[in-house]
Protein backbone atom coordinates (compact mmCIF):
# COMPACT_ATOMS: atom_id res chain seq x y z
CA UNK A 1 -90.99 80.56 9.65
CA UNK A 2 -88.27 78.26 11.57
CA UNK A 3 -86.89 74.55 10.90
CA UNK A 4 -84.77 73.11 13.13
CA UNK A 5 -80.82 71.66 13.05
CA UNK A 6 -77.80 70.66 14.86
CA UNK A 7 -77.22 74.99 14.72
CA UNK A 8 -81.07 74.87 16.83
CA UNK A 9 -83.91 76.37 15.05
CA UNK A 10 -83.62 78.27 11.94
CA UNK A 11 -85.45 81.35 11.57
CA UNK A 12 -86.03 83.66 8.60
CA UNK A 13 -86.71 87.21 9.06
CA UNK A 14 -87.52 89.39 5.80
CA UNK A 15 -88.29 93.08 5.43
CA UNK A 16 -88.13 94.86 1.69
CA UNK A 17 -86.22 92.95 0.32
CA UNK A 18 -83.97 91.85 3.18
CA UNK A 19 -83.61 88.63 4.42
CA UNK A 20 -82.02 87.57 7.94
CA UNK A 21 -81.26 83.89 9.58
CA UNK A 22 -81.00 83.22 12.87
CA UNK A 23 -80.34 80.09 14.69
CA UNK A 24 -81.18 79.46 18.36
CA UNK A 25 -77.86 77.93 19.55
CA UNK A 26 -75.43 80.53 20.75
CA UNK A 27 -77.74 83.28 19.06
CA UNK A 28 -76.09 82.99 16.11
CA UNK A 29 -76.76 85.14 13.13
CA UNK A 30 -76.45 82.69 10.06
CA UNK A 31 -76.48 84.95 7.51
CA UNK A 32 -77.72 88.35 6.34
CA UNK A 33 -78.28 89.79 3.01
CA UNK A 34 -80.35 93.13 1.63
CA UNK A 35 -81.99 93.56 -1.87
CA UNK A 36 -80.36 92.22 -4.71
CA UNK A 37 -79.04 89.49 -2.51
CA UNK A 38 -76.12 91.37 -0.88
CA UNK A 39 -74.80 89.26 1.46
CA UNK A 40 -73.12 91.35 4.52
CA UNK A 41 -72.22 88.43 6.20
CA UNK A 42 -70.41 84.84 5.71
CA UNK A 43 -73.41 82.28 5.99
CA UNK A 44 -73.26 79.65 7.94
CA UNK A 45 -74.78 77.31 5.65
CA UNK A 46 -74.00 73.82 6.66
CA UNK A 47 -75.05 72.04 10.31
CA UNK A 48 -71.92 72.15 12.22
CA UNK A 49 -70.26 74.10 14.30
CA UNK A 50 -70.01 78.06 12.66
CA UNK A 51 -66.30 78.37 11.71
CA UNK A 52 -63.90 80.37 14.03
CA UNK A 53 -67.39 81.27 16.19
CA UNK A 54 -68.83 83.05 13.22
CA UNK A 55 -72.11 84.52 13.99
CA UNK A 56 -72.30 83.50 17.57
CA UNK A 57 -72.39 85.75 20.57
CA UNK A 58 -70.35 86.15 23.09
CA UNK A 59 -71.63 86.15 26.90
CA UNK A 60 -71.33 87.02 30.12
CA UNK A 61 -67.54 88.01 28.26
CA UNK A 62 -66.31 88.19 24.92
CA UNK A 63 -62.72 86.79 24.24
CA UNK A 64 -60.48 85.53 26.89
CA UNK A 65 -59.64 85.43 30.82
CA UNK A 66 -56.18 84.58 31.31
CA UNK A 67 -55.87 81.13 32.58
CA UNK A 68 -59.94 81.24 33.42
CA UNK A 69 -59.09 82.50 37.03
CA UNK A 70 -60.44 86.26 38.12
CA UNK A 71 -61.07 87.40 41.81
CA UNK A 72 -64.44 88.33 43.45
CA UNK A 73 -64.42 89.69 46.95
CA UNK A 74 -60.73 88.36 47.39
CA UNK A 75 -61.31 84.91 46.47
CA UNK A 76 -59.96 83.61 43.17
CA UNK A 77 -62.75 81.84 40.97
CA UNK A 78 -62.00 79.10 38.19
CA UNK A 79 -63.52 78.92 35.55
CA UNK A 80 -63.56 76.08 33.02
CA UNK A 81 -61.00 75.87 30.77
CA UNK A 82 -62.18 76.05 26.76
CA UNK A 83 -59.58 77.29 25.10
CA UNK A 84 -57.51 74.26 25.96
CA UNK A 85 -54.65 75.44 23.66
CA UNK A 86 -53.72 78.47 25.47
CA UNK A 87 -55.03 77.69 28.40
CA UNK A 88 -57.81 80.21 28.84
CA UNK A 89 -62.04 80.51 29.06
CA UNK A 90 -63.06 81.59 25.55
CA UNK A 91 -65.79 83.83 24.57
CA UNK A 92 -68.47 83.70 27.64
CA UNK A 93 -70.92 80.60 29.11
CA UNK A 94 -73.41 80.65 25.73
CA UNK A 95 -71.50 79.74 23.02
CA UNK A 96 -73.44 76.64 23.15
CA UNK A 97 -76.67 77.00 24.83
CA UNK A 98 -80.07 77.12 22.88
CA UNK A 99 -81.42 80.29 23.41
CA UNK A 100 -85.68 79.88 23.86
CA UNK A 101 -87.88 82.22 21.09
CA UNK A 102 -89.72 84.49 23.19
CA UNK A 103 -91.21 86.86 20.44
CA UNK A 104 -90.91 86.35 16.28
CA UNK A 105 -92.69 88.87 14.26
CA UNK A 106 -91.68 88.21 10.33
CA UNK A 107 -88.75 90.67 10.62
CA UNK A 108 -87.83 90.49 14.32
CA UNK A 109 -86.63 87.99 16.80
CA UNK A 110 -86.64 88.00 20.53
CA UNK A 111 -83.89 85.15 22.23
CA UNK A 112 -83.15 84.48 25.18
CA UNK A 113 -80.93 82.18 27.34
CA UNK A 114 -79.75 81.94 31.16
CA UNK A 115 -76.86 82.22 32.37
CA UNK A 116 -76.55 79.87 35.33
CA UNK A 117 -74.13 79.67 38.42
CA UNK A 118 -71.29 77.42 37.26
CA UNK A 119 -67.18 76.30 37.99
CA UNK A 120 -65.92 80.08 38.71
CA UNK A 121 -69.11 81.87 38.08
CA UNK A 122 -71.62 82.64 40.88
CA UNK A 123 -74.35 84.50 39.06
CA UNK A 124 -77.48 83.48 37.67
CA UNK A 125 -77.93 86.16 34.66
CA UNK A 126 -80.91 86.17 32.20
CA UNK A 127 -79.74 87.28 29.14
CA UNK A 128 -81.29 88.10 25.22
CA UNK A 129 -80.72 89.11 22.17
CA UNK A 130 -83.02 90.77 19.79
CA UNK A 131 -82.62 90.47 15.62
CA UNK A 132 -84.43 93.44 14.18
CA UNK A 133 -83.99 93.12 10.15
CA UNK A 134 -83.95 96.34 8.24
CA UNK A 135 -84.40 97.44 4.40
CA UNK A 136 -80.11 98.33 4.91
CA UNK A 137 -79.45 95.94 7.21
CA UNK A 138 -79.54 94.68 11.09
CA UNK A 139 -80.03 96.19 14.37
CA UNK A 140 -79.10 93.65 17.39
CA UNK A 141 -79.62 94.11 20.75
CA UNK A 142 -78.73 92.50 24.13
CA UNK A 143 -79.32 92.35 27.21
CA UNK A 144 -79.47 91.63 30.74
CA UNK A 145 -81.13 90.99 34.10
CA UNK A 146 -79.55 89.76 37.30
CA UNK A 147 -81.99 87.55 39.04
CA UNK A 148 -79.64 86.56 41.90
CA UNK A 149 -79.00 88.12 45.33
CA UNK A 150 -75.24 89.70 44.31
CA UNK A 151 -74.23 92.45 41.76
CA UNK A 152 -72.69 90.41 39.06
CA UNK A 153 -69.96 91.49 36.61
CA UNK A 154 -71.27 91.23 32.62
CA UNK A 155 -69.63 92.02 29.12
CA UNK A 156 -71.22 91.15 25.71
CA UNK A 157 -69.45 90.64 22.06
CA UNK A 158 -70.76 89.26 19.13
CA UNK A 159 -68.39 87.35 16.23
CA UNK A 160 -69.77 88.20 12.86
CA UNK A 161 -67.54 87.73 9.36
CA UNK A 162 -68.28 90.21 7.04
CA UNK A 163 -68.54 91.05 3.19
CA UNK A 164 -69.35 92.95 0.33
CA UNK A 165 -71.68 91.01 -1.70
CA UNK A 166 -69.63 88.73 -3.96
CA UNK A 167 -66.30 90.85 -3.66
CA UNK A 168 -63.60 89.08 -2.95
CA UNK A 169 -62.64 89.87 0.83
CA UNK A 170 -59.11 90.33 0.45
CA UNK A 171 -59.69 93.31 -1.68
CA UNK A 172 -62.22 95.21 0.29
CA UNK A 173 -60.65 98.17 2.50
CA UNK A 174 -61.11 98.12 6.39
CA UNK A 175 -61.45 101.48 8.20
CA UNK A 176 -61.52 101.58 11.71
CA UNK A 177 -61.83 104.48 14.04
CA UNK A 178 -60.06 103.14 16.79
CA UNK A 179 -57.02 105.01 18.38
CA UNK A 180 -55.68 102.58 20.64
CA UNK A 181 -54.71 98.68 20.36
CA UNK A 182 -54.50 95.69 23.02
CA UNK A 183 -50.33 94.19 22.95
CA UNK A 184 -50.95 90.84 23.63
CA UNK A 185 -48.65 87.63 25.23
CA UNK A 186 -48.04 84.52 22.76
CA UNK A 187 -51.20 83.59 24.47
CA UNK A 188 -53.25 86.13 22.94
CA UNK A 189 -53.71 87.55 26.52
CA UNK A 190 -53.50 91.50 26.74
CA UNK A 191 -50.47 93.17 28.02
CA UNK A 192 -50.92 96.88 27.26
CA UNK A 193 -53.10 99.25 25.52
CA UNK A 194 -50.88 101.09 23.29
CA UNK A 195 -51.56 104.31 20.74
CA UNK A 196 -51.87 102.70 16.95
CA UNK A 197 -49.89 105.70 15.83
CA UNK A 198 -46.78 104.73 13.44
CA UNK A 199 -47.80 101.14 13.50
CA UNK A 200 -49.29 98.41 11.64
CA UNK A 201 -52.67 98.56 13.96
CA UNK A 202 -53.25 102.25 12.70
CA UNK A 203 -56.37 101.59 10.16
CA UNK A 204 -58.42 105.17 10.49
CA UNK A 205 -57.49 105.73 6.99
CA UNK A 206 -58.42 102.34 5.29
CA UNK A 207 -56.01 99.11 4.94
CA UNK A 208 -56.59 96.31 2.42
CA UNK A 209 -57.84 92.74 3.48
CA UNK A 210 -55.16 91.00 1.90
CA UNK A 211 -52.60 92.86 3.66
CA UNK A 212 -54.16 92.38 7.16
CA UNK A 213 -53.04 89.82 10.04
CA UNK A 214 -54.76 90.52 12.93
CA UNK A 215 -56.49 88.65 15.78
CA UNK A 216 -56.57 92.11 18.07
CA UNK A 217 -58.74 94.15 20.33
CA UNK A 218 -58.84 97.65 19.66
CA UNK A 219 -60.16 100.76 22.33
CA UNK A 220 -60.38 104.42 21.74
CA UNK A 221 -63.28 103.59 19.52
CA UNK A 222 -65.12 107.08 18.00
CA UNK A 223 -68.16 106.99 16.10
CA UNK A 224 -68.45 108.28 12.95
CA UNK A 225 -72.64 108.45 12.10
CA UNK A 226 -72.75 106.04 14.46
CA UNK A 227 -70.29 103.82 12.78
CA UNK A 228 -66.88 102.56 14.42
CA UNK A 229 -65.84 100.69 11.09
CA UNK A 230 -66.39 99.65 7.59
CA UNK A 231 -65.70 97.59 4.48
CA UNK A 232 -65.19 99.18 1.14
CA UNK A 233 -65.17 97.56 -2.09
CA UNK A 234 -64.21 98.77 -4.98
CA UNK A 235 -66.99 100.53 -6.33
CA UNK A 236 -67.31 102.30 -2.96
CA UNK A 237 -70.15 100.02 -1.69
CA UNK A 238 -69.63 99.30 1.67
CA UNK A 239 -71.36 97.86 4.98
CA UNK A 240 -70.51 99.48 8.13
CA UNK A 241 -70.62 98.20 12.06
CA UNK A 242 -72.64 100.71 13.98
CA UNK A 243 -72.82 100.30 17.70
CA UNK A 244 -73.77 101.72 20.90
CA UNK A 245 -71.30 104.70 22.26
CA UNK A 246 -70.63 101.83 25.16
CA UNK A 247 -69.91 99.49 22.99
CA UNK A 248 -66.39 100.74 23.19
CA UNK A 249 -64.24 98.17 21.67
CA UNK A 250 -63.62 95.70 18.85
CA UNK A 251 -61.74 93.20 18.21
CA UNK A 252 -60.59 92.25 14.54
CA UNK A 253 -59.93 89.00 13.13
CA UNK A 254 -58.22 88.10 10.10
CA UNK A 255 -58.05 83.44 9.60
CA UNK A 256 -56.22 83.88 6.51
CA UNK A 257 -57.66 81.95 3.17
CA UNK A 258 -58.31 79.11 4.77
CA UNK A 259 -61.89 79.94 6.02
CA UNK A 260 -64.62 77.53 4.45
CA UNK A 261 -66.36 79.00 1.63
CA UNK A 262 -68.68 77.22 -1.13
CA UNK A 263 -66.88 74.07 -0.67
CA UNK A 264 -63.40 75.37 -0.79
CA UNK A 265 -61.76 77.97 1.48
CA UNK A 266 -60.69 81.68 1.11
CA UNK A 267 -60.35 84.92 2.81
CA UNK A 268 -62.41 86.16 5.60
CA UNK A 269 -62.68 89.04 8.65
CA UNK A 270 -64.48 89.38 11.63
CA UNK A 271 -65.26 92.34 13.31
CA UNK A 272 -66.46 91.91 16.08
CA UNK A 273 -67.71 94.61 18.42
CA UNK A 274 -67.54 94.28 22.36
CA UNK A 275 -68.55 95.69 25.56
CA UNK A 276 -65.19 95.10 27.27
CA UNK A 277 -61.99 94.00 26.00
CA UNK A 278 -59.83 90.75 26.53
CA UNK A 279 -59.48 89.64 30.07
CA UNK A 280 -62.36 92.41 31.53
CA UNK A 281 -63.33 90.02 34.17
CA UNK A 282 -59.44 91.14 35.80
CA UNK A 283 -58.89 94.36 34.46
CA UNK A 284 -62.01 95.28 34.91
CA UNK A 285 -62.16 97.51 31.83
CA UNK A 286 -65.40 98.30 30.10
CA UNK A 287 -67.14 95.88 32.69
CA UNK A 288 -70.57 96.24 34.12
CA UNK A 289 -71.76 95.34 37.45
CA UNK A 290 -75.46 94.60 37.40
CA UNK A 291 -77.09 94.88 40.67
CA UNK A 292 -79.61 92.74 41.98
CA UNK A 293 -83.14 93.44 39.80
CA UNK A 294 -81.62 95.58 37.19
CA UNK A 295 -81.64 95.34 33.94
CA UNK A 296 -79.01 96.29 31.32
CA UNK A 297 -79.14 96.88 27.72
CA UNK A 298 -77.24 97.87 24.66
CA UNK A 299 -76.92 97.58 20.30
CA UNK A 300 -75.04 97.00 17.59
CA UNK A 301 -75.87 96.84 13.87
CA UNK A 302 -74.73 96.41 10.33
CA UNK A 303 -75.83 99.18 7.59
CA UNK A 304 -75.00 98.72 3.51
CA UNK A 305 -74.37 101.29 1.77
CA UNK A 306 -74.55 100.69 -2.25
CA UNK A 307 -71.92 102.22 -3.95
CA UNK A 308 -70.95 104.57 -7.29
CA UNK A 309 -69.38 102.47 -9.60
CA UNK A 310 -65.83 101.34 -10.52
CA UNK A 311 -62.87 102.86 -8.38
C-alpha cells in the first residue's frame, strides 16, 4: 500500500514478518525492521528532510567533488554548488528528485528517476533502484542506462544509519574489513589513500560506537560471506552490510549524540557503501563509464543475524 508526504509516497513492503518503507523522494529507505520488530535502521519517521541524508541515495556520485569542477574531454565542467559550507557538490543530482513507481509487488519495489543534463553535467542517465524485502533483511539494487549520444561517467552510494534493535548505538561494535582509508583536507576532500595499519581507522577487529569519530571513506574493502561490515551488540546479534564485490568502498559516519531520535537526540552511524570514493568524478577511482545503450547494474543489502545471549 502507499500514502503520500513531503518525503513522496510511502510504501510498505512486508515479507514473514519483515516490514520495509520506502519513500519516493531521493529513494529513500525510511525504515526497516525483521520479526520481532528489529529495527536495522534509524526511521525516518517525521515529514522533513531525513537527517544527515539518512536513507537517501546517492547518484550519479556519492559524497563530494572538490569545488564541483571535474574535466571531460579537456574542458572543466561546474557543477552546482550544494555543499555551500565547504564549497563542494554533495552526494549526486537525486537527492531530491521523486523517483516514479514502476513495479510494487507487496515485498518489492521498482524506482526510478532521470538524471538529466544540467550546470556541469552533460548526460542524460536513467537510473533505479529496486527494494527487495527479505525474512533477514534487504537486498537493494541500482542501476543504470545511458540514453544519450556520449559515454557518461556514473558512481552510486546509498546513506543508511544503522542499529541493533533497541541497543543503544554507542555500545554496539563496528567491524569493518577495509584495509585502506581516504586522508582528507579540512574540507573533507581526499588527499591520500593510506594503509589503516597502527591507526585509529584500523576497525577489522571491532571498535565501539562510542569511541568512534569518523566521517571517512574507506577502500581495500574484502568480503567476508559477502559482508564488508557489521554491528554487534552485546548479545552477539548483529546486522551486517553485504554488497556487490564492485561495490568497493564505504564511507563511515559517526554525527555524535546529537542525531534526532524519539523526540530527543542520541547516537547514530551510517555506513554507507559506494561505488567510488570521494571526488571519483577527478580521480577517477572506482568510476564507470557507461556507453551509449548500455546498461549497468549492481547491490547492496542488510542481513540480521539474532544473537546468543548476554556477552
Amino acid at each position: 500500500m502507499t500514502n503520500r508526504d513531503s518525503l513522496g509516497h510511502r510504501i510498505t513492503l512486508e515479507m514473514d514478518g519483515a516490514r520495509a518503507e520506502v519513500g519516493t523522494v531521493a529513494a529513500v529507505l525510511r525504515s526497516l525492521s525483521v520479526a520481532g520488530g528489529v529495527h536495522l535502521t534509524e526511521p525516518n519517521d517525521g515529514a522533513d528532510a531525513p537527517a544527515f541524508g539518512n536513507g537517501t541515495v546517492l547518484v550519479p556520485w556519492p559524497n563530494r567533488v572538490r569545488d564541483g569542477k571535474w574535466m571531460l574531454e579537456g574542458e572543466i565542467q561546474q557543477l552546482d554548488i550544494t555543499e555551500t559550507a565547504r564549497g563542494n557538490a554533495l552526494h549526486g543530482l537525486l537527492r531530491f528528485a521523486d523517483y516514479e513507481i514502476r513495479e510494487q509487488t507487496a515485498s518489492s519495489v521498482l524506482l526510478g528517476a532521470l538524471v538529466a543534463p544540467q550546470h556541469g553535467w552533460p548526460f542524460l542517465l536513467d537510473t533505479w533502484v529496486r527494494y527487495e524485502l527479505r525474512a533477514d533483511g534487504l537486498t537493494v539494487t541500482h542501476g543504470v542506462a545511458n540514453l544519450g549520444e556520449h559515454r557518461a561517467p556514473y558512481a552510486v552510494g546509498t546513506h543508511p544509519f544503522l542499529r541493533v534493535g533497541d541497543v543503544p548505538v554507542d555500545q554496539l561494535v563496528l567491524t569493518l574489513a577495509a584495509s585502506t582509508y581516504f586522508d582528507v583536507d579540512d574540507r573533507l576532500n581526499p588527499i591520500g589513500e593510506l594503509a589503516v595499519d597502527g591507526t585509529r581507522f584500523d576497525l577489522r577487529e571491532g571498535l565501539r560506537v562510542g569511541d568512534l569519530d569518523l566521517d571517512t571513506a574507506f577502500g581495500g574493502v574484502t568480503l567476508r560471506d559477502g559482508a564488508s561490515a557489521w554491528l554487534t551488540a552485546p548479545d552477539g546479534s548483529k546486522v551486517e552490510l553485504v554488497q556487490d564485490v564492485d561495490w568497493g568502498y564505504l564511507q563511515v559516519f559517526t554525527p555524535g549524540d546529537v542525531f534526532p531520535k524519539d523526540g530527543g537526540a542520541g547516537y547514530a552511524i551510517a555506513v554507507e557503501p559506494m561505488t567510488a570514493p570521494p571526488d571519483a568524478l577527478n580521480s577517477g577511482q572506482g568510476l564507470q563509464w557507461i556507453e551509449p545503450g548500455a546498461t549497468s547494474e549492481g547491490s547492496w543489502g542488510l542481513r540480521y543475524i539474532p544473537g546468543g545471549g548476554t556477552a
